[in-house]
PDB file of N, CA and C in Angstrom:
ATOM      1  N   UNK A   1       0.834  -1.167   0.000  1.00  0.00           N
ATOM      2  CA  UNK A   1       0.000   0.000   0.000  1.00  0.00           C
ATOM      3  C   UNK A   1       0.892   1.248   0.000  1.00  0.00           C
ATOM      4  N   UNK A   2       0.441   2.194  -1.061  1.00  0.00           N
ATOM      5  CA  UNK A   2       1.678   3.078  -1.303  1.00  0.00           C
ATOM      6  C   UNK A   2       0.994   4.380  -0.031  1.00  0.00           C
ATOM      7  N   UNK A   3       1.429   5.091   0.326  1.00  0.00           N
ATOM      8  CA  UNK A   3       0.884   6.585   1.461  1.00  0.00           C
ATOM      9  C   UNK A   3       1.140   7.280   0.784  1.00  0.00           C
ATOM     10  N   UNK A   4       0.233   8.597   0.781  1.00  0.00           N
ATOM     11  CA  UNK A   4       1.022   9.894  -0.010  1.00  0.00           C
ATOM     12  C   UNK A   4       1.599  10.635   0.836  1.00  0.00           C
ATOM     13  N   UNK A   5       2.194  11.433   0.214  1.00  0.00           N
ATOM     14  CA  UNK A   5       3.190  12.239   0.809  1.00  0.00           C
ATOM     15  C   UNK A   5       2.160  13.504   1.894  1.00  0.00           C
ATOM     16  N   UNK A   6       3.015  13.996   2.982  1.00  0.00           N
ATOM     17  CA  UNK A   6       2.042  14.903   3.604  1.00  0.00           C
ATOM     18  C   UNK A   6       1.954  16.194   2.617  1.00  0.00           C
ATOM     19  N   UNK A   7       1.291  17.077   2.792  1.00  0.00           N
ATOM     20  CA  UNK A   7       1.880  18.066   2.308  1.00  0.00           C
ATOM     21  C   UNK A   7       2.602  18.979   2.530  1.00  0.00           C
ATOM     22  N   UNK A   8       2.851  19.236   3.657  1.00  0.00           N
ATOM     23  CA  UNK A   8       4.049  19.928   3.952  1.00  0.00           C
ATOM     24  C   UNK A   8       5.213  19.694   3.840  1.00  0.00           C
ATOM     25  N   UNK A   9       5.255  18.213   3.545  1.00  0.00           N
ATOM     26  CA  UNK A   9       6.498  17.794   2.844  1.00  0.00           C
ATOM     27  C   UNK A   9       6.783  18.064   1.706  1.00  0.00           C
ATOM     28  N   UNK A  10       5.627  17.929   1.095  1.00  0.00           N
ATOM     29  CA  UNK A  10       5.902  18.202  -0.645  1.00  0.00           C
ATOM     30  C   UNK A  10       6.335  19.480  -0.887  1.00  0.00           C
ATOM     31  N   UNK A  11       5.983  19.953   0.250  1.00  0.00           N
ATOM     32  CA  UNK A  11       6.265  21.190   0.172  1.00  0.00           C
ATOM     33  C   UNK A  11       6.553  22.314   1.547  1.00  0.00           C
ATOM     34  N   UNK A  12       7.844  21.738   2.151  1.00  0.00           N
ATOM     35  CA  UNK A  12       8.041  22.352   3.605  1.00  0.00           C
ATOM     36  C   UNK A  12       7.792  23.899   3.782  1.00  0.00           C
ATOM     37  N   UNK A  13       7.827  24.661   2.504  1.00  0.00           N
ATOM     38  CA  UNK A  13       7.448  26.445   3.084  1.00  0.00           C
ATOM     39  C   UNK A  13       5.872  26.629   3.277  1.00  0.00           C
ATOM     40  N   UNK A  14       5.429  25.409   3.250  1.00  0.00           N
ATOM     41  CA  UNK A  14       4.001  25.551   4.364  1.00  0.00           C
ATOM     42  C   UNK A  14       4.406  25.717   5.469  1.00  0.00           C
ATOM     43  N   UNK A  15       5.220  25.245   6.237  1.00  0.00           N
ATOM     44  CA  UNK A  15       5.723  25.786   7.826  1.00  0.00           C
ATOM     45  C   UNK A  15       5.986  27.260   8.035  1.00  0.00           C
ATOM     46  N   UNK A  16       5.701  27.968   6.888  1.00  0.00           N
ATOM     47  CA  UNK A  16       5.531  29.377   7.238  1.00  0.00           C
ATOM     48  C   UNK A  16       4.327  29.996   7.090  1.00  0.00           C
ATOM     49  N   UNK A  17       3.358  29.344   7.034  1.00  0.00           N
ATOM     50  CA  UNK A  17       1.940  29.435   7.299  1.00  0.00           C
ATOM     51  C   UNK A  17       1.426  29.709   8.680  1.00  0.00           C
ATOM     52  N   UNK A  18       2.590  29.237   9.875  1.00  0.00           N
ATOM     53  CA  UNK A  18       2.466  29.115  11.085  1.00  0.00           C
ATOM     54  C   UNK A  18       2.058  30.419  11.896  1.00  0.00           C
ATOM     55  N   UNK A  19       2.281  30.751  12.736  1.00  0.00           N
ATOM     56  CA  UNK A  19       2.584  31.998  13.228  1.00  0.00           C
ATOM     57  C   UNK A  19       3.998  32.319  14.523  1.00  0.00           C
ATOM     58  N   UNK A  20       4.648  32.422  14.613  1.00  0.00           N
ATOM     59  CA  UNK A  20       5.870  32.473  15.530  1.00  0.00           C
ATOM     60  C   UNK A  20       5.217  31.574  16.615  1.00  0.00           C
ATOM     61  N   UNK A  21       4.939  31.992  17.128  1.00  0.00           N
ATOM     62  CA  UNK A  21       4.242  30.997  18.623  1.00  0.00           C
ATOM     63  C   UNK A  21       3.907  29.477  18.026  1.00  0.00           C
ATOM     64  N   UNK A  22       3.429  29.408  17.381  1.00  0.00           N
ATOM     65  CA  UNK A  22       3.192  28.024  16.404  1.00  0.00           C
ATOM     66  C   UNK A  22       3.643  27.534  15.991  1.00  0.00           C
ATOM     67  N   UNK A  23       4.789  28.073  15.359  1.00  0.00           N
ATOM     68  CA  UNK A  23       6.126  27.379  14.772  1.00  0.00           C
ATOM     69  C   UNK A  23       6.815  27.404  16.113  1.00  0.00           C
ATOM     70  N   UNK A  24       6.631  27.658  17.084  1.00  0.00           N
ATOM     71  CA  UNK A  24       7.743  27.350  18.094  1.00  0.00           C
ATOM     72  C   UNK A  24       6.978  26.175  19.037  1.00  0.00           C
ATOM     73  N   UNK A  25       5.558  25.855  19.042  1.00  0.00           N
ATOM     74  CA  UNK A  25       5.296  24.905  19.266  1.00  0.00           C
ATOM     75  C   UNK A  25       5.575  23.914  18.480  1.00  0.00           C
ATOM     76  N   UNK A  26       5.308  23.765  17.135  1.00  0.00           N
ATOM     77  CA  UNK A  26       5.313  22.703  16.490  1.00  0.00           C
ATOM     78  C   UNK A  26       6.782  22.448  16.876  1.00  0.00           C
ATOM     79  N   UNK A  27       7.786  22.923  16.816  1.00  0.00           N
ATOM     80  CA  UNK A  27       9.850  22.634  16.935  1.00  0.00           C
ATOM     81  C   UNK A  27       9.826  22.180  17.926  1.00  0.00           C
ATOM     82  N   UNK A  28       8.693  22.720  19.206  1.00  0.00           N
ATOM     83  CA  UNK A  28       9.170  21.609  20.596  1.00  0.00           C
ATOM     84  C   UNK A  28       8.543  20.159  20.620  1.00  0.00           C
ATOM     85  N   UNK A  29       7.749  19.977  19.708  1.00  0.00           N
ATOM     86  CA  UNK A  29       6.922  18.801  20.002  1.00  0.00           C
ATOM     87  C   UNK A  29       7.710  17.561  19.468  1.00  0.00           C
ATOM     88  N   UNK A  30       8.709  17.673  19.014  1.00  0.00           N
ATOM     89  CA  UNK A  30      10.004  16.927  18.376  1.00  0.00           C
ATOM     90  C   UNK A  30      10.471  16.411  19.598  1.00  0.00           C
ATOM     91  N   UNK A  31      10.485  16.884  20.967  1.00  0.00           N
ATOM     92  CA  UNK A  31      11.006  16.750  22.036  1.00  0.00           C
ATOM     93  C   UNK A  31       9.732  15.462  22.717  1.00  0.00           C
ATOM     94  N   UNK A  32       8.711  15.018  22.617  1.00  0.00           N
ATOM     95  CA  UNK A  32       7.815  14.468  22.805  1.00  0.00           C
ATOM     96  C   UNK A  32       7.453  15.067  24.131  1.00  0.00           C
ATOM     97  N   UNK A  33       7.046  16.319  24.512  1.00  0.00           N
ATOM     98  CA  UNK A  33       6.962  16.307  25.816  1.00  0.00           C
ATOM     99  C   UNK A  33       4.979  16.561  25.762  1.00  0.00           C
ATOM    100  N   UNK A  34       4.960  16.509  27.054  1.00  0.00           N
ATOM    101  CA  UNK A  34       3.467  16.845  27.084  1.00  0.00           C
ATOM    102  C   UNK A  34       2.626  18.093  26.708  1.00  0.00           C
ATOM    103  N   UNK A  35       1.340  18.192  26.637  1.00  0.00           N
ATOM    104  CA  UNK A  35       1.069  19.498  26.632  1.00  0.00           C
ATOM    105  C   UNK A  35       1.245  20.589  27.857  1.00  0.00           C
ATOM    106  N   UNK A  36       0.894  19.798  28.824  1.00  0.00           N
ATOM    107  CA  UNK A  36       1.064  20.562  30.221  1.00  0.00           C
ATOM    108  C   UNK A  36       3.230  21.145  30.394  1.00  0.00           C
ATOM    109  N   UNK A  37       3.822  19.927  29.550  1.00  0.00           N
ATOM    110  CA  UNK A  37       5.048  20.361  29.835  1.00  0.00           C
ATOM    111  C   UNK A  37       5.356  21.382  29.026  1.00  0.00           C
ATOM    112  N   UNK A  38       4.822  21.322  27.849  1.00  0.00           N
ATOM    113  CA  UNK A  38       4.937  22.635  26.733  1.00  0.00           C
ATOM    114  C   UNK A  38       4.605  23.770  27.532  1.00  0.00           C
ATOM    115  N   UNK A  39       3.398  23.458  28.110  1.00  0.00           N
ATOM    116  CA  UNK A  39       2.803  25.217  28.626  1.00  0.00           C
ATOM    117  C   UNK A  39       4.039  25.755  29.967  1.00  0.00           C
ATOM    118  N   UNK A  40       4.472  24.554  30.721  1.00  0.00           N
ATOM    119  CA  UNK A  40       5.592  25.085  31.379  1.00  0.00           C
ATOM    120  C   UNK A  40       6.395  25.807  30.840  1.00  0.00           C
ATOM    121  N   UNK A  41       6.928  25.262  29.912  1.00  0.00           N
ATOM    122  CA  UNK A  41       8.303  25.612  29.200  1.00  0.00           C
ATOM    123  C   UNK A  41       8.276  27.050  28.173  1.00  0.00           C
ATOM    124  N   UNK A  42       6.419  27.293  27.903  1.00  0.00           N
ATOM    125  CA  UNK A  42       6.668  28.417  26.785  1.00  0.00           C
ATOM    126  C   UNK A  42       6.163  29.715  28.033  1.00  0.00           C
ATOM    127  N   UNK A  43       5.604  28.680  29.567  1.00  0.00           N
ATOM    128  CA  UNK A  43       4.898  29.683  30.545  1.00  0.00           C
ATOM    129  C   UNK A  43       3.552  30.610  30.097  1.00  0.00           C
ATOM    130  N   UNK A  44       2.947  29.624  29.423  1.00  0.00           N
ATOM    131  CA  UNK A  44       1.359  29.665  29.016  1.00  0.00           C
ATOM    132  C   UNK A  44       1.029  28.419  29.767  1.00  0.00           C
ATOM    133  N   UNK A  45      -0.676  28.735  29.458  1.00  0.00           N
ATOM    134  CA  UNK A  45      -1.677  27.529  29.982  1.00  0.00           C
ATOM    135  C   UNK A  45      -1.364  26.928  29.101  1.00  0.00           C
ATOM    136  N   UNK A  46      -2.313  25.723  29.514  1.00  0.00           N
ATOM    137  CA  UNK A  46      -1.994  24.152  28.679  1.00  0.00           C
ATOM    138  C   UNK A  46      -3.542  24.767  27.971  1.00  0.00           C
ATOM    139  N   UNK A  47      -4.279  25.664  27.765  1.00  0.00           N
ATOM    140  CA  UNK A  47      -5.553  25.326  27.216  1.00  0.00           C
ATOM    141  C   UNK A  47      -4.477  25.935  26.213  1.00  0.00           C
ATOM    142  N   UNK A  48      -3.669  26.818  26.268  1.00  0.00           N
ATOM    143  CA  UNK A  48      -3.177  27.798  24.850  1.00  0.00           C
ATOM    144  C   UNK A  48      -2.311  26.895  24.339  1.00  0.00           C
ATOM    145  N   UNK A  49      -1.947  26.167  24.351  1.00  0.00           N
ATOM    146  CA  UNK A  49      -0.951  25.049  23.927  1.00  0.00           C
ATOM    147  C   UNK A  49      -1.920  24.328  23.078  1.00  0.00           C
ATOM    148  N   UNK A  50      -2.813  23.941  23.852  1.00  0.00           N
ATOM    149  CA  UNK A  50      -4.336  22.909  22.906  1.00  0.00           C
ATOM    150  C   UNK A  50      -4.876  23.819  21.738  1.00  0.00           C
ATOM    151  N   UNK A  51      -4.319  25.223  22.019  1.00  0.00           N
ATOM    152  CA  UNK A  51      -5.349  26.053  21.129  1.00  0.00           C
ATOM    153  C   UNK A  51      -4.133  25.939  19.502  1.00  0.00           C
ATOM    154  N   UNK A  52      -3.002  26.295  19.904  1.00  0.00           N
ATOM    155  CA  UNK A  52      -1.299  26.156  19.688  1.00  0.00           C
ATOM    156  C   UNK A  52      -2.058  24.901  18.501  1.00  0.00           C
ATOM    157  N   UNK A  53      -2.020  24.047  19.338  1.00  0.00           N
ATOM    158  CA  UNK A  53      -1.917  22.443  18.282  1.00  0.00           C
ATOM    159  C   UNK A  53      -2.885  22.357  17.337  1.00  0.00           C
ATOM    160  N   UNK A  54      -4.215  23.065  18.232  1.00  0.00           N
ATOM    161  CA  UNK A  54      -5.229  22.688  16.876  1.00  0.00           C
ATOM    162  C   UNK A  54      -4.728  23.473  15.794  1.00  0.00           C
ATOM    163  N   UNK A  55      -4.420  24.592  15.610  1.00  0.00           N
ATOM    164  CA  UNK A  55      -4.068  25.441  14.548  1.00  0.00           C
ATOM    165  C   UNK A  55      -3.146  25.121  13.703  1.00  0.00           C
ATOM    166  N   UNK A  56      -2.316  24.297  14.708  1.00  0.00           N
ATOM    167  CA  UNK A  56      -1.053  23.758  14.018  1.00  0.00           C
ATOM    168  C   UNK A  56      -1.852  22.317  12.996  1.00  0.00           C
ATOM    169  N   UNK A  57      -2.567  21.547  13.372  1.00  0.00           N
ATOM    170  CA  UNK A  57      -2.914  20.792  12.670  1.00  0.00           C
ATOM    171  C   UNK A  57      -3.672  21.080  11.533  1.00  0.00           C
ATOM    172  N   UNK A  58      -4.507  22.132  11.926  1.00  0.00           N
ATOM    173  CA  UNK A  58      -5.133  22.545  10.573  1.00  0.00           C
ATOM    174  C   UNK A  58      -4.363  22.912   9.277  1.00  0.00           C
ATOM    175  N   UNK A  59      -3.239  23.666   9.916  1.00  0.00           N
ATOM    176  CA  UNK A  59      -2.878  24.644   8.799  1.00  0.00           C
ATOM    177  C   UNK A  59      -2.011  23.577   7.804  1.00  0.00           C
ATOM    178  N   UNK A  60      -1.439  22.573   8.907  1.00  0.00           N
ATOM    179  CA  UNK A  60      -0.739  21.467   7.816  1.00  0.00           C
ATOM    180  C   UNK A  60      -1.019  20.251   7.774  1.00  0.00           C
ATOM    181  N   UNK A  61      -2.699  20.228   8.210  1.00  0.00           N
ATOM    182  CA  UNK A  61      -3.523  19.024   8.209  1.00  0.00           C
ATOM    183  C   UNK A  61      -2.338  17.581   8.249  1.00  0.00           C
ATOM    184  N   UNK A  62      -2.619  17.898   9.684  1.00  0.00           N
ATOM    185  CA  UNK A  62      -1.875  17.010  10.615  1.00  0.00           C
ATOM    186  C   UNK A  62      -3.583  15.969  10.834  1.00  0.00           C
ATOM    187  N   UNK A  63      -3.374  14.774  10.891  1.00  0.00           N
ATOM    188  CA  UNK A  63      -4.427  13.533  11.342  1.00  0.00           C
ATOM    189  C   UNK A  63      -5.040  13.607  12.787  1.00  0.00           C
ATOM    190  N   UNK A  64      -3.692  13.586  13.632  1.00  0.00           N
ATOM    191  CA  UNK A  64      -2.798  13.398  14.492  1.00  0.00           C
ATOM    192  C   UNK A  64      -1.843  14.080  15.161  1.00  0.00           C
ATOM    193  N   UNK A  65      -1.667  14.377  16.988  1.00  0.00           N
ATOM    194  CA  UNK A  65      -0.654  14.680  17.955  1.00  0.00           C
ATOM    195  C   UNK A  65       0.366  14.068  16.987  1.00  0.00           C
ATOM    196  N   UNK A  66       0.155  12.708  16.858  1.00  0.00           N
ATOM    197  CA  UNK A  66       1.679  11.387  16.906  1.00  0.00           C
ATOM    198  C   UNK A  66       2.288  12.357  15.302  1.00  0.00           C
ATOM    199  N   UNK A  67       1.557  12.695  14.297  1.00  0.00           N
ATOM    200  CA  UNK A  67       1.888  12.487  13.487  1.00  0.00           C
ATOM    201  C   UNK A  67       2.231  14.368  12.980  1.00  0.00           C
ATOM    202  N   UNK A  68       2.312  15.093  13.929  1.00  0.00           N
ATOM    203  CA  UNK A  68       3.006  16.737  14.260  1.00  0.00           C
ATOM    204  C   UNK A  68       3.934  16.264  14.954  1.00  0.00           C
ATOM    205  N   UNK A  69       4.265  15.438  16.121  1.00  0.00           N
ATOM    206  CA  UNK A  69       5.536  14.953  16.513  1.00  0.00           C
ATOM    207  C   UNK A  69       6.526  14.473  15.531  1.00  0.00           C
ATOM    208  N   UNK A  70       6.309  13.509  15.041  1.00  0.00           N
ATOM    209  CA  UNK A  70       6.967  12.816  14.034  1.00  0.00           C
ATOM    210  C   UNK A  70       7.201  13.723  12.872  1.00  0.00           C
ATOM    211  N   UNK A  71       6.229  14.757  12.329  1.00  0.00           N
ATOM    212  CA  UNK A  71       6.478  15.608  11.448  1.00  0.00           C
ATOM    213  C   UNK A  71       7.625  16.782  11.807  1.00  0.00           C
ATOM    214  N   UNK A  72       7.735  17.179  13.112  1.00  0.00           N
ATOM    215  CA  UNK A  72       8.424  18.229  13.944  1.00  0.00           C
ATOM    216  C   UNK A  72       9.690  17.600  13.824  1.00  0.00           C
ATOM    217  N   UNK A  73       9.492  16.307  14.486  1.00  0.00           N
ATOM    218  CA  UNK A  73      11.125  15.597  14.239  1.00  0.00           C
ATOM    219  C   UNK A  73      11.971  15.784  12.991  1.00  0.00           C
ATOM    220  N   UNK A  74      11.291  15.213  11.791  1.00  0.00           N
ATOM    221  CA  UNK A  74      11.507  14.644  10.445  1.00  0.00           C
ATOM    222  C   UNK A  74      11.943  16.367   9.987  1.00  0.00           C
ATOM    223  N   UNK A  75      11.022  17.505  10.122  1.00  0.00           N
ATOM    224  CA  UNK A  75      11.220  18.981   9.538  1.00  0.00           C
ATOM    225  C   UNK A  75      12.763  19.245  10.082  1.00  0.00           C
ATOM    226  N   UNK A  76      12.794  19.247  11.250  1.00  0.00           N
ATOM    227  CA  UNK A  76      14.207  19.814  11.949  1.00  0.00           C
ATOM    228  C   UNK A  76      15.239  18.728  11.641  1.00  0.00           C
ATOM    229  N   UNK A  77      15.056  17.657  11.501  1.00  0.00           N
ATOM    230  CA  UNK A  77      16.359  16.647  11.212  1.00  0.00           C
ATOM    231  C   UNK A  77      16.801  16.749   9.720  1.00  0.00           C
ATOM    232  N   UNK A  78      15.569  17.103   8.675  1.00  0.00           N
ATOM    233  CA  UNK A  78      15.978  16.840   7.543  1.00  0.00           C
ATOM    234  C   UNK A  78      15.733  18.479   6.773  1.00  0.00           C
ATOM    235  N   UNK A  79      15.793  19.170   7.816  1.00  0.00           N
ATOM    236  CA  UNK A  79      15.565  20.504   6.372  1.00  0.00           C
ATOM    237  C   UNK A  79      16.259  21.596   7.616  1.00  0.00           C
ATOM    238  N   UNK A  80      17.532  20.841   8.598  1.00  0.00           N
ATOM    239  CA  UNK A  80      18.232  21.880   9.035  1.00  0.00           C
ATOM    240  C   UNK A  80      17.797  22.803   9.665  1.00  0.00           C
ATOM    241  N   UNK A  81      17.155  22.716  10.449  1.00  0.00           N
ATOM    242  CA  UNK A  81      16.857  23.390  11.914  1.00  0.00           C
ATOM    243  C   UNK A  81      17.321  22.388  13.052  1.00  0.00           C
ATOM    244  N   UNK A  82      17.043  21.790  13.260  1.00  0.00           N
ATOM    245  CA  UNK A  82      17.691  20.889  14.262  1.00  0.00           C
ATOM    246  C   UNK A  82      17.828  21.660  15.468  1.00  0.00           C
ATOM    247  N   UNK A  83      17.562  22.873  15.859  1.00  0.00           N
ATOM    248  CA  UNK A  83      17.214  23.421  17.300  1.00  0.00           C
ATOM    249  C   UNK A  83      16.568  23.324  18.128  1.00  0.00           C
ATOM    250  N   UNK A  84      16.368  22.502  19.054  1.00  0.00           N
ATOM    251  CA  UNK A  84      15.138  22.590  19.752  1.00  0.00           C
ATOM    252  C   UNK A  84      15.188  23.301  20.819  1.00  0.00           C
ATOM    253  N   UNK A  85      16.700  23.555  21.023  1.00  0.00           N
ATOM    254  CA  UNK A  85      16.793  24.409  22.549  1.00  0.00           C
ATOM    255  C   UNK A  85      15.872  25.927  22.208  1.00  0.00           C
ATOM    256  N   UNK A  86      16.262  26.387  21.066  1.00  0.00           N
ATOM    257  CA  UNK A  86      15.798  27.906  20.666  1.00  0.00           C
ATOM    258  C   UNK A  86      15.033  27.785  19.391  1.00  0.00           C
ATOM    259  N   UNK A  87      13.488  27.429  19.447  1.00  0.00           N
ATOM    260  CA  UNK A  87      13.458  26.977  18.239  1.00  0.00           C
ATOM    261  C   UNK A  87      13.152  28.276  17.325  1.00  0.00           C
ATOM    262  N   UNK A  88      13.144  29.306  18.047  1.00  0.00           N
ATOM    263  CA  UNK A  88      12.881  30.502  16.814  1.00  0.00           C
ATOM    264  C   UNK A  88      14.075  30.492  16.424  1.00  0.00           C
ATOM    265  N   UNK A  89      15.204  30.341  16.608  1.00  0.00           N
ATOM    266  CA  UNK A  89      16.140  30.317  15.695  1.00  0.00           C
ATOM    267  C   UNK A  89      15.812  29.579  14.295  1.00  0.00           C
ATOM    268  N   UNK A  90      15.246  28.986  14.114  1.00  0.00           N
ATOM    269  CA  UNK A  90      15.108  28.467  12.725  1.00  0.00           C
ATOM    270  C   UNK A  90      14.026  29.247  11.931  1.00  0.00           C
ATOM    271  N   UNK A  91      13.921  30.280  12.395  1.00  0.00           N
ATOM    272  CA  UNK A  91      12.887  31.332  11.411  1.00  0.00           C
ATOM    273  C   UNK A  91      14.143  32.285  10.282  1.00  0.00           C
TER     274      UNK A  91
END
């Protein structure tokens, strides 16, 4: 069974569809941490983190949490960002 490609793969400058806060969620979620640990770490609520993801899924029709993780990973390993400490650095 062949899968198609996502589309943001086909075409990664959809990740600038994001909005700064969004693209800096999507770069931490590479880290697999929770939502509650995200909202620690960006020092927002966890509802704005939930709000964070849905948007994030829409805009690059994500299925799936698992599959914005795995996409977050795959973006920064293979198209050179690879930051997760600072992820606005890769803007």
């Amino acid at each position: 069974m062949e899968r198609e490609t996502p589309p943001w793969l086909r075409n990664p400058e959809t990740i600038n569809q994001l909005t700064p806060r969004e693209r800096q969620v999507f770069l931490l979620l590479a880290d697999g941490n929770s939502n509650q640990e995200l909202a620690d770490r960006l020092r927002v609520s966890e509802r704005t983190i939930r709000a964070h993801l849905g948007q994030i899924m829409v805009k690059l029709e994500f299925r799936s949490r698992l599959c914005a993780c795995l996409s977050s990973y795959v973006y920064q390993h293979h198209f050179g960002t690879g930051n997760t400490t600072n992820p606005t650095a890769a803007r």
